[in-house]
N, C-alpha and C. Protein backbone atom coordinates (compact mmCIF):
# COMPACT_ATOMS: atom_id res chain seq x y z
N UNK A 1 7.55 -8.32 9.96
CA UNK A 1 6.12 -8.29 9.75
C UNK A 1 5.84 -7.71 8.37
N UNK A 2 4.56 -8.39 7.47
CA UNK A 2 4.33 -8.35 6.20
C UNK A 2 3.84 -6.57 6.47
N UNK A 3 4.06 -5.63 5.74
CA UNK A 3 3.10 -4.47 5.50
C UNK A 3 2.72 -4.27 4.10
N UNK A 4 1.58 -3.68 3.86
CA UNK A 4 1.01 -3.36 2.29
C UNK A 4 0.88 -2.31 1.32
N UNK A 5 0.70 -2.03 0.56
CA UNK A 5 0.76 -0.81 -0.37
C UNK A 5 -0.21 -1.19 -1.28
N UNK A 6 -0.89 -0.21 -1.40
CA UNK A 6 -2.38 -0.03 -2.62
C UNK A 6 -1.69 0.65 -3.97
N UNK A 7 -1.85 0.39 -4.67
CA UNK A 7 -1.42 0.82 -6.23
C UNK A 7 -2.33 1.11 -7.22
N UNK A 8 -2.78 1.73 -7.56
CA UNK A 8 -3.72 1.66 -9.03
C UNK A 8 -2.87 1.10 -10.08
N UNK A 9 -3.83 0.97 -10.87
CA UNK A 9 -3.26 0.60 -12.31
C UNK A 9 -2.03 1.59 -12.91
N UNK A 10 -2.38 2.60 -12.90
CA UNK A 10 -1.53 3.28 -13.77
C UNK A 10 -0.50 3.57 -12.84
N UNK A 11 -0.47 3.57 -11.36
CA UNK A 11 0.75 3.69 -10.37
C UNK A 11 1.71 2.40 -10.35
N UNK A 12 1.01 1.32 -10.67
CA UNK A 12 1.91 -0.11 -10.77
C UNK A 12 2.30 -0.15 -11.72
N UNK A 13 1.69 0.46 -12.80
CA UNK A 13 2.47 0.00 -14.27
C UNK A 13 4.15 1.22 -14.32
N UNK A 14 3.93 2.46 -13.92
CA UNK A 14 4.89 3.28 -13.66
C UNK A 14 5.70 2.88 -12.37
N UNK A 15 5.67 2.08 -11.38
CA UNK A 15 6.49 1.46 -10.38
C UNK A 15 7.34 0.30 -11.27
N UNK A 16 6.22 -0.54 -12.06
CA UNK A 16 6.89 -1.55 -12.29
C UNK A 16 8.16 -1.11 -13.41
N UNK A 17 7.52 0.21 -14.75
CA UNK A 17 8.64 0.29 -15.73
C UNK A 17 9.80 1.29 -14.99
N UNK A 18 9.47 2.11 -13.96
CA UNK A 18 11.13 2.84 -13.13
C UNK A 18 11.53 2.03 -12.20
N UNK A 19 11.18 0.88 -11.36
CA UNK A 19 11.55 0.17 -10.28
C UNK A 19 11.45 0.96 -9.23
N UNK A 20 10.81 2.24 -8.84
CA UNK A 20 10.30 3.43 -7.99
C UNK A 20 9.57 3.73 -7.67
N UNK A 21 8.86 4.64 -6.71
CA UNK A 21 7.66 5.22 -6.61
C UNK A 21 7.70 6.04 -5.67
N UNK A 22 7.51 7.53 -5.59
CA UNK A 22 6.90 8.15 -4.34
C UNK A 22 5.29 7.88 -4.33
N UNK A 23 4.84 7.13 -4.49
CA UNK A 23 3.56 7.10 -4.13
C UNK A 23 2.63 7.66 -4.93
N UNK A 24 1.36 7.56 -4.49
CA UNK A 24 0.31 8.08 -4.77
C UNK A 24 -0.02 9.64 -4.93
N UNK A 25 -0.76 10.37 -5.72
CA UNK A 25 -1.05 11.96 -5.28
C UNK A 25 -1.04 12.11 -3.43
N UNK A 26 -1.44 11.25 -2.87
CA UNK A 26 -2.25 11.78 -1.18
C UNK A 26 -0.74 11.30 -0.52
N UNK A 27 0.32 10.33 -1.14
CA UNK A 27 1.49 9.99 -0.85
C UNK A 27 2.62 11.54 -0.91
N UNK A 28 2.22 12.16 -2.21
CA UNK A 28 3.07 12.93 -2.70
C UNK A 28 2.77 14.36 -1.54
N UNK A 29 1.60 14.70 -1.56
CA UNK A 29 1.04 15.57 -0.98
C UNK A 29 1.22 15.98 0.84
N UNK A 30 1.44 14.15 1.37
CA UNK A 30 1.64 14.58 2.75
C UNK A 30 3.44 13.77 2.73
N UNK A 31 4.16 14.07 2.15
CA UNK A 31 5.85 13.63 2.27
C UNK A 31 6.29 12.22 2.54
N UNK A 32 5.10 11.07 2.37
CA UNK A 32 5.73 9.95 3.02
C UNK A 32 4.99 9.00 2.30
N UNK A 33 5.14 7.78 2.11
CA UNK A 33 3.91 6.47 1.45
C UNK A 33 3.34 6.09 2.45
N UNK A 34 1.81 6.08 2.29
CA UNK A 34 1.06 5.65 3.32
C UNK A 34 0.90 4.22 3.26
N UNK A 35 1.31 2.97 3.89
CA UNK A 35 1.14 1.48 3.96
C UNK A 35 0.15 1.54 5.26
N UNK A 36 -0.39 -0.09 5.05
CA UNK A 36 -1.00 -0.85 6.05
C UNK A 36 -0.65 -1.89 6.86
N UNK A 37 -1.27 -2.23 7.39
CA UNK A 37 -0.79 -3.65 8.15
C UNK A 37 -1.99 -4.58 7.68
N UNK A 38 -1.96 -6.14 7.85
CA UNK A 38 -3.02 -7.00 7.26
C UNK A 38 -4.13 -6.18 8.27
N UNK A 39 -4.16 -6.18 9.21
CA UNK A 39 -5.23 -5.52 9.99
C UNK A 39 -6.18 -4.34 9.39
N UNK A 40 -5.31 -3.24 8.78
CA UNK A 40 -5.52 -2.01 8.59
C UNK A 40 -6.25 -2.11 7.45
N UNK A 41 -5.80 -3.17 6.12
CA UNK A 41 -5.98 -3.15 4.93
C UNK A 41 -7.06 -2.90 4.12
N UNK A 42 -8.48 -3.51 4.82
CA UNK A 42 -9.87 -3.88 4.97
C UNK A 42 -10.11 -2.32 4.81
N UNK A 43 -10.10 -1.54 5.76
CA UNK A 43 -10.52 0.10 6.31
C UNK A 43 -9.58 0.97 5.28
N UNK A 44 -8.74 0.35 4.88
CA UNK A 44 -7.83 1.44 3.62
C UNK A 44 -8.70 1.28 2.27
N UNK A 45 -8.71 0.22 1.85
CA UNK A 45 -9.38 -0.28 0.75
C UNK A 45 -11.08 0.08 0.81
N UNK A 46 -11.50 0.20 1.51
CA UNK A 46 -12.80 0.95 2.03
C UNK A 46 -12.77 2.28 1.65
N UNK A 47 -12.17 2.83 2.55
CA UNK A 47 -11.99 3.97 2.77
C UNK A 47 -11.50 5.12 1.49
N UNK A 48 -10.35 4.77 1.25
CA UNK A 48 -9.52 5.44 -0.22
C UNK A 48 -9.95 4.88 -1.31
N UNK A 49 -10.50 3.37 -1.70
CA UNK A 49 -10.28 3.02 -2.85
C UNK A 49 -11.81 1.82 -3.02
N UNK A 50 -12.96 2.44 -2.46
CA UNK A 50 -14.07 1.73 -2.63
C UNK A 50 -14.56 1.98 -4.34
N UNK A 51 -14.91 0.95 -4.37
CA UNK A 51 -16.09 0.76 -6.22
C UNK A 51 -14.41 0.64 -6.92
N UNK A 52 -13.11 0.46 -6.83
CA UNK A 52 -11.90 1.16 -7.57
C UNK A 52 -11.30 -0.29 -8.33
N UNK A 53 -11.24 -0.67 -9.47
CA UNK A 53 -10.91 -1.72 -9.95
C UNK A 53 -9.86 -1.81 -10.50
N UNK A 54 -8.41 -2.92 -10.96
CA UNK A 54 -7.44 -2.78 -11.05
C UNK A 54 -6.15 -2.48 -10.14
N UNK A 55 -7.10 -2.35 -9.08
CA UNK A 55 -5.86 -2.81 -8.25
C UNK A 55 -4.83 -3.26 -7.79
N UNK A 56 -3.40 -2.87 -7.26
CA UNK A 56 -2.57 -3.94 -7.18
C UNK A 56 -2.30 -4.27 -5.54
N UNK A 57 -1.36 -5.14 -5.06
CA UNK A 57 -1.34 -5.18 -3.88
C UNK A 57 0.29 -5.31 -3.78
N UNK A 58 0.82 -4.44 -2.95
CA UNK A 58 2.00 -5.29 -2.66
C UNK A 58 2.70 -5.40 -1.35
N UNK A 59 3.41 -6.40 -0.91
CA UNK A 59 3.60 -6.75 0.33
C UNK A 59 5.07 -6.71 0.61
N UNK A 60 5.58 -5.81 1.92
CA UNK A 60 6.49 -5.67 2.26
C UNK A 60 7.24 -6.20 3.68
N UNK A 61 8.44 -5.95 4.11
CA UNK A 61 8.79 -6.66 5.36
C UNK A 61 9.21 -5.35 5.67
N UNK A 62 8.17 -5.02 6.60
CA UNK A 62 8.52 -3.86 7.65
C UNK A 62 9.90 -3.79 8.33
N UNK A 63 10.53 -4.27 8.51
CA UNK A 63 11.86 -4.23 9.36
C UNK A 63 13.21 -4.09 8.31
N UNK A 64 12.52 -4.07 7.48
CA UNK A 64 13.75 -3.84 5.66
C UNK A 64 13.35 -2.50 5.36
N UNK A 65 12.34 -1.60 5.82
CA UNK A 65 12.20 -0.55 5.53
C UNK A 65 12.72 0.73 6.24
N UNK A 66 13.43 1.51 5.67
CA UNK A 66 14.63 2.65 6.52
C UNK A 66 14.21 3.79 5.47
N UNK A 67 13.74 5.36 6.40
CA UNK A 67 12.93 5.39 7.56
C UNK A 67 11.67 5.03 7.63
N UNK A 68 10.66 3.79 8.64
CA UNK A 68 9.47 4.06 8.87
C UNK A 68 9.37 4.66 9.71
N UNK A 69 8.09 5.03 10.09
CA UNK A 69 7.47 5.67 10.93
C UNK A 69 6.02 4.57 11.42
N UNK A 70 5.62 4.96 12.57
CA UNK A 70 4.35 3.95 12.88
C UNK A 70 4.25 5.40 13.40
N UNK A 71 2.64 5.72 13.27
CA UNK A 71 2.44 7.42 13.53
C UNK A 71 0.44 7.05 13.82
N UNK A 72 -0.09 7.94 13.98
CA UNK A 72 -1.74 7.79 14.40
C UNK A 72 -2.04 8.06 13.30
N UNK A 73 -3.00 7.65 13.30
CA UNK A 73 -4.00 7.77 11.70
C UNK A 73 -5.48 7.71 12.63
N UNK A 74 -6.11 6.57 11.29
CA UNK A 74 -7.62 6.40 12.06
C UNK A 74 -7.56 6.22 12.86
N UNK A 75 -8.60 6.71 13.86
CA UNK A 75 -8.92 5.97 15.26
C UNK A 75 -8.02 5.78 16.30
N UNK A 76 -6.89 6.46 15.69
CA UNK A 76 -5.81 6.47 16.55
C UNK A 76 -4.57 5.40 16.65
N UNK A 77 -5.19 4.62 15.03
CA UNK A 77 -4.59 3.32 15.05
C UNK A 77 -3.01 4.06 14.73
N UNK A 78 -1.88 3.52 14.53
CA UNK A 78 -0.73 3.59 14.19
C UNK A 78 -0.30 2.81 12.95
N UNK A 79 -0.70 3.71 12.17
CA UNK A 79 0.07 2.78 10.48
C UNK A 79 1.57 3.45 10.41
N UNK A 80 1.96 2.15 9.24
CA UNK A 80 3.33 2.59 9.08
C UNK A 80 3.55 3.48 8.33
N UNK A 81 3.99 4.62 7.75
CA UNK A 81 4.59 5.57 6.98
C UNK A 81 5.93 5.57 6.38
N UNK A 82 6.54 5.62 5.06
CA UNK A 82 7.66 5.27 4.98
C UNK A 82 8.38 6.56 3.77
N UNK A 83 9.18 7.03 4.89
CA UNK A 83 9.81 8.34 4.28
C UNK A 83 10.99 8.10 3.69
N UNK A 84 10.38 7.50 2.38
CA UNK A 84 12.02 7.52 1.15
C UNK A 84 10.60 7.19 -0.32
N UNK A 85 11.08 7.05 -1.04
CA UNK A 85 10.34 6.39 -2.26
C UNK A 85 10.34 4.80 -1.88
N UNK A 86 9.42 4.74 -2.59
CA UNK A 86 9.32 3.13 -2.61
C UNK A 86 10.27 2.19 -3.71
N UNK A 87 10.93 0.82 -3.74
CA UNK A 87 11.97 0.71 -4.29
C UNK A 87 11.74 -0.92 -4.66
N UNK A 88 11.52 -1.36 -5.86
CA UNK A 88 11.26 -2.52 -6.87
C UNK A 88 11.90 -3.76 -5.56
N UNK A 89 12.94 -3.47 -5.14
CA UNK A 89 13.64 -4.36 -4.20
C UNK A 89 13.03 -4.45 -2.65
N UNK A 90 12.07 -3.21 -2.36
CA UNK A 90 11.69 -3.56 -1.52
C UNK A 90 10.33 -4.23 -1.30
N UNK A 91 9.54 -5.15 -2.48
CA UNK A 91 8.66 -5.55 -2.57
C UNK A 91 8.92 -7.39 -2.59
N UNK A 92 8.57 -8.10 -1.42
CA UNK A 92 8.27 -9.25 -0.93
C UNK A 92 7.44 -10.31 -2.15
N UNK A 93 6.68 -9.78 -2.25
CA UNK A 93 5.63 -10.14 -3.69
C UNK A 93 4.43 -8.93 -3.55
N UNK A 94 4.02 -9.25 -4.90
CA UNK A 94 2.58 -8.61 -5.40
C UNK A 94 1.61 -9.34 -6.14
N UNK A 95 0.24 -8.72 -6.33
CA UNK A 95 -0.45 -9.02 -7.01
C UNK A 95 -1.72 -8.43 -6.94
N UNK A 96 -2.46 -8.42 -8.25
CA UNK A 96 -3.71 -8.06 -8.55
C UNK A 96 -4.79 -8.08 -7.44
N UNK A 97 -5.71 -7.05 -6.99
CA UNK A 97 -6.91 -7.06 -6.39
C UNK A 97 -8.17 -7.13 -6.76
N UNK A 98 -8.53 -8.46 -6.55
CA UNK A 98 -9.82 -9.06 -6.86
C UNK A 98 -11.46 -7.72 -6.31
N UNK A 99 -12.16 -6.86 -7.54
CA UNK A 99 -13.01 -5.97 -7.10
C UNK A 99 -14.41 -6.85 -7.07
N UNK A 100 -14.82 -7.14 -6.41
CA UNK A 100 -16.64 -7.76 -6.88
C UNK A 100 -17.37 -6.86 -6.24
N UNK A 101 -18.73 -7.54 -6.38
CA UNK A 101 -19.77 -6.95 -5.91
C UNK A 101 -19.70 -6.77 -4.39
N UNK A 102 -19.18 -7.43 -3.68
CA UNK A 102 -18.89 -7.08 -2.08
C UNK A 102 -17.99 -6.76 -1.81
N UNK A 103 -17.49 -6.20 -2.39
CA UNK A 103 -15.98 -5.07 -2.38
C UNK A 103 -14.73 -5.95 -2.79
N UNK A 104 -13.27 -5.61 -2.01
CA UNK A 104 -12.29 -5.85 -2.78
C UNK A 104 -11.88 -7.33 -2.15
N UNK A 105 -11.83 -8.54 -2.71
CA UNK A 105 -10.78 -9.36 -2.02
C UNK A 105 -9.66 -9.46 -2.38
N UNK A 106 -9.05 -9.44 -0.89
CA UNK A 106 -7.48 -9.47 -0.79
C UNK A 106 -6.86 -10.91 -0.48
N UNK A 107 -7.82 -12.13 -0.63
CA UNK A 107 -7.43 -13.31 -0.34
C UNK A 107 -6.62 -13.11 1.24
N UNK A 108 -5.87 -14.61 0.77
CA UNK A 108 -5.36 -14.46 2.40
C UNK A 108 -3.77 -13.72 2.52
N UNK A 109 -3.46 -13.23 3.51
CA UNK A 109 -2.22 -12.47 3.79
C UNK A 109 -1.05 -12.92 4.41
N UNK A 110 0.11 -13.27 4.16
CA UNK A 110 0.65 -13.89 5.16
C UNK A 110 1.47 -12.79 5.81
């Protein structure tokens, strides 16, 4: 199953030149990278990264990732968590997030 990762600009451009990442400040802060599921994505992008332009997106295969975690978050939902850095090889594809006036599109997800 596809899972996602939010990037800013200046976090993708430093993923893309080390092939690495622990994440975000709120990544660094609670020990793990916080991802989504296509489900979740909508309420992340809301939530953490409303009016936020430059975006990146990138899409992973949950079952290639060692250790996740699926843990409660919002609402009790269960996102995935993934306790290692993030790793150039473990990215499926990426790409840019479209910001407009009605927030972010993420086109379609497979």
């Amino acid at each position: 199953m596809l899972i996602y990762k939010v990037l800013r600009a200046s976090e993708y451009e430093a993923f893309c030149r080390d092939g690495r990442s622990l994440g975000a400040p709120i990544d660094l802060t609670d020990g793990y990278i916080h991802l989504s599921t296509a489900k979740q994505l909508t309420g992340t992008l809301a939530k953490h990264f409303a009016g936020e332009d430059g975006l990146h997106l990138l899409a992973l295969e949950s079952e290639r990732l060692e250790p996740l975690q699926w843990e409660p978050s919002r609402g009790g939902d269960l996102f995935p968590h993934l306790y290692r850095e993030l790793l150039a090889a473990d990215v499926i594809w990426s790409r840019p997030i479209a910001c407009g006036p009605l927030g972010h599109d993420i086109g379609e997800l497979e």
